[in-house]
Protein backbone atom coordinates (compact mmCIF):
# COMPACT_ATOMS: atom_id res chain seq x y z
CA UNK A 1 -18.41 -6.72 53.25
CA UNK A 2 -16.60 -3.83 54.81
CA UNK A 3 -18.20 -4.53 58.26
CA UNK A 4 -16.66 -8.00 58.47
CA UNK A 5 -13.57 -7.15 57.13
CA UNK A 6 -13.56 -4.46 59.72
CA UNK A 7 -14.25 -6.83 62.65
CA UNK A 8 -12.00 -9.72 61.63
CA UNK A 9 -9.56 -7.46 61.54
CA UNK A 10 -10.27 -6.19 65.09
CA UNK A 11 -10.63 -9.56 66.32
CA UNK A 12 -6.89 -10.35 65.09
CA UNK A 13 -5.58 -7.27 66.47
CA UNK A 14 -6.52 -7.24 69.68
CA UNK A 15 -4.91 -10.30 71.08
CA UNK A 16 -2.02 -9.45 69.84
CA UNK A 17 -2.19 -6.07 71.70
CA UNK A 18 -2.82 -7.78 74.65
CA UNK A 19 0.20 -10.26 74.31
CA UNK A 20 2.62 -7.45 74.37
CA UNK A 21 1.33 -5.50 77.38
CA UNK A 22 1.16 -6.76 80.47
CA UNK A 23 -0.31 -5.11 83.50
CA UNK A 24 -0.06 -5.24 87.13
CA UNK A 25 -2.16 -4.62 89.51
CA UNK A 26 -1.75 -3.08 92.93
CA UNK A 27 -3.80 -2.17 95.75
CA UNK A 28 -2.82 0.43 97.71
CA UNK A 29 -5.24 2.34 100.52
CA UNK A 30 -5.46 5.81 101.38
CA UNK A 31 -6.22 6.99 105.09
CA UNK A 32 -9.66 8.42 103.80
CA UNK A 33 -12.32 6.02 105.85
CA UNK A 34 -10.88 2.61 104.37
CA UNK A 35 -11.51 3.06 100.43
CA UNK A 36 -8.91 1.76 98.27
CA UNK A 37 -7.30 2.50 94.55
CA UNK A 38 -6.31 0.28 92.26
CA UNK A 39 -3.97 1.10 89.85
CA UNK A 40 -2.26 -0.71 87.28
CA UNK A 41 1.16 0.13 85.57
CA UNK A 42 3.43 -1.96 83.38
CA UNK A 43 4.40 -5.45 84.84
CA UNK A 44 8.55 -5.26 85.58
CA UNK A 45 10.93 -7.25 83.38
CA UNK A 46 11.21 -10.95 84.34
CA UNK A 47 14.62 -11.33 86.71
CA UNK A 48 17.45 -12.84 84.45
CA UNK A 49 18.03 -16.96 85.34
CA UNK A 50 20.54 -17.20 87.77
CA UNK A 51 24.09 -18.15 86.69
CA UNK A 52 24.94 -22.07 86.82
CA UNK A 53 28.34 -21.77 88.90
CA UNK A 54 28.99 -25.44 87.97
CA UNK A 55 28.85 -24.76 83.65
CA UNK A 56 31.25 -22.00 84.59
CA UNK A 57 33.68 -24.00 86.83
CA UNK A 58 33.39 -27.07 83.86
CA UNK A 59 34.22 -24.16 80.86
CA UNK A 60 36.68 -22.84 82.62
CA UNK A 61 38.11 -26.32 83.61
CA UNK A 62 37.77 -27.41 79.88
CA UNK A 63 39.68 -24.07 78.72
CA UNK A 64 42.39 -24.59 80.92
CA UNK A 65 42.75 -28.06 80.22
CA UNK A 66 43.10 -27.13 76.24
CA UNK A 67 45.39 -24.91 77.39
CA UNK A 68 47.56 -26.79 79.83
CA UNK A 69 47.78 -29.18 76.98
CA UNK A 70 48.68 -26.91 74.20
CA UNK A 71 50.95 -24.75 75.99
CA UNK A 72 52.78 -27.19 78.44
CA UNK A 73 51.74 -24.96 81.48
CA UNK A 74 53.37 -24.81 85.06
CA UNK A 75 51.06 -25.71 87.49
CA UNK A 76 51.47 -22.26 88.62
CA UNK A 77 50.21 -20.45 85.28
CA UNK A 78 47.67 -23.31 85.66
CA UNK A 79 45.90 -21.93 88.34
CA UNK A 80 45.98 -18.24 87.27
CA UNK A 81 44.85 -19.54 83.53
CA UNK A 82 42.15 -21.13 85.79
CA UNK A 83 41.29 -18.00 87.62
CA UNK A 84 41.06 -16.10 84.17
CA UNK A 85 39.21 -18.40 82.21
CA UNK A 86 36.32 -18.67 85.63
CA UNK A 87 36.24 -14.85 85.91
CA UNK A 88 35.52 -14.04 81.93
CA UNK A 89 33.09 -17.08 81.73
CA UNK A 90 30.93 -15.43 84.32
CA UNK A 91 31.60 -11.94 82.82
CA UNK A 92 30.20 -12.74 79.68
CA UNK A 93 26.94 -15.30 81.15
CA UNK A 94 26.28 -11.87 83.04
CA UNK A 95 26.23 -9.79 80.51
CA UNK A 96 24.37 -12.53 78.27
CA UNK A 97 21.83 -12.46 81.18
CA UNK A 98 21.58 -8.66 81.29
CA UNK A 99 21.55 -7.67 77.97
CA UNK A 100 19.46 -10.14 76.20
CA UNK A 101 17.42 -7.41 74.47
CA UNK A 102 20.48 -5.18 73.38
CA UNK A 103 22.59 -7.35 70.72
CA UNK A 104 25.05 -4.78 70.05
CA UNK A 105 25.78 -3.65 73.64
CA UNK A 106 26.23 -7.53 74.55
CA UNK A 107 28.62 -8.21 71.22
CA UNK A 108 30.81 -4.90 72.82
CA UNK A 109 30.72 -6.13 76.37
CA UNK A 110 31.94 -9.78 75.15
CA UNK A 111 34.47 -8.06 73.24
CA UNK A 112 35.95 -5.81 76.26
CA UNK A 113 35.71 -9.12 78.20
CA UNK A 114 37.83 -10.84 75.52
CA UNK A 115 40.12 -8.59 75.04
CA UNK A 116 40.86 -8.24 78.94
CA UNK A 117 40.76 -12.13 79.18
CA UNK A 118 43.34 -11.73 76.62
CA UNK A 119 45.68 -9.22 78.25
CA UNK A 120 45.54 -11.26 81.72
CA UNK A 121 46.59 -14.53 79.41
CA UNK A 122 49.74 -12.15 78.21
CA UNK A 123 50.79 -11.21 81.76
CA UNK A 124 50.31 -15.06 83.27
CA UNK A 125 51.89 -16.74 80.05
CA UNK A 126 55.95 -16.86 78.89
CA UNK A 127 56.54 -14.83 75.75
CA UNK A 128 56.71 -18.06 73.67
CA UNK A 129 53.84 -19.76 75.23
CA UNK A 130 51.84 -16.54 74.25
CA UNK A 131 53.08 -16.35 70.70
CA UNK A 132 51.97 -19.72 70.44
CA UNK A 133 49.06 -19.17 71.88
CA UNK A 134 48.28 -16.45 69.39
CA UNK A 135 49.21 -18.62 66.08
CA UNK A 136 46.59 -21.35 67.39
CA UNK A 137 43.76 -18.62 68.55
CA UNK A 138 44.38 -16.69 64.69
CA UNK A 139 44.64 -20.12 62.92
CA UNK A 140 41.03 -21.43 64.90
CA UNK A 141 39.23 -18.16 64.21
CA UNK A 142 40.65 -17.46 60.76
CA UNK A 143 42.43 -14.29 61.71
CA UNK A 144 44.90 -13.46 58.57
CA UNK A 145 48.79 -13.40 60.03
CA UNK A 146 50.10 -9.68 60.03
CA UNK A 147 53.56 -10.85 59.31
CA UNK A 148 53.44 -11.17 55.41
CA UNK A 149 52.08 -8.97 52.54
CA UNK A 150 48.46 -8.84 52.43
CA UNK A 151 46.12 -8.05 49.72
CA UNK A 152 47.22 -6.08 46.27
CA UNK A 153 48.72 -3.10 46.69
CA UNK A 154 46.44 0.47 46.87
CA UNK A 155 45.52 1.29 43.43
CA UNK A 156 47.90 4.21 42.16
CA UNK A 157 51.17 3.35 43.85
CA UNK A 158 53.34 1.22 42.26
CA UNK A 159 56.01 -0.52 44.38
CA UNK A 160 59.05 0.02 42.41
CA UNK A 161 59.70 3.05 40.16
């Protein structure tokens, strides 16, 4: 009984041992009379896809259209919006594409991206278009508006004495 138990379990393990390593191997030949080594080492990590340039240029076009739309743009601020929205789209399909593995190091590089994306909006946008800008972006994502009271008060303080 033990026996079998022992080699079904070997026959399910080993498979899956081979799944996850994959080898490579190389011939390489030494100056010594024409005799040859094989080695093998661990296979290299499959290149990442290449980026799709034209679902970039279309997110970026469909960004800046929402925007144009929202924000009454100038065709000037139209083109930089443009610019912006192209250059984070490809930041973050990079870093999707490089960090596939690493959640947390992609969810930090999509925030530095975001929050750059967002600085470049400020400097290419008017004051009010900005402001606006901000009310729609917190009202879509669910952000709570700084402006009012929020929450009870800290437990302990009292607000009038």
């Amino acid at each position: 009984m033990k026996r079998t138990l022992f080699a079904a379990l070997l026959l399910l393990a080993a498979p899956a041992a081979w799944a996850q390593t994959t080898t490579v191997k190389t011939k390489t030949k030494s100056d010594a009379a024409g005799t040859s080594v094989k080695t093998k080492g661990p296979a290299a990590a499959p290149a990442a896809p290449p980026l799709d340039d034209a679902k970039i240029e279309a997110k970026a076009r469909e960004l800046t259209l929402n925007l144009k739309q929202g924000l009454s743009l100038t065709p000037q601020q139209e083109v930089k919006v443009q610019e912006i929205n192209v250059r984070s789209i490809r930041q973050v399909e990079t870093a999707r594409a490089e960090n596939r593995t690493d959640l947390r190091k992609l969810n930090l590089l999509i925030e530095d991206i975001g929050q750059a994306r967002l600085a470049a909006l400020k400097d290419a946008l008017t004051p009010a278009q900005f402001a606006r800008y901000q009310q729609q972006r917190e009202k879509k994502m669910g952000i709570p508006n700084v402006q009012g009271a929020q929450g009870n008060p800290v437990p302990g303080l009292r607000g009038e004495e």
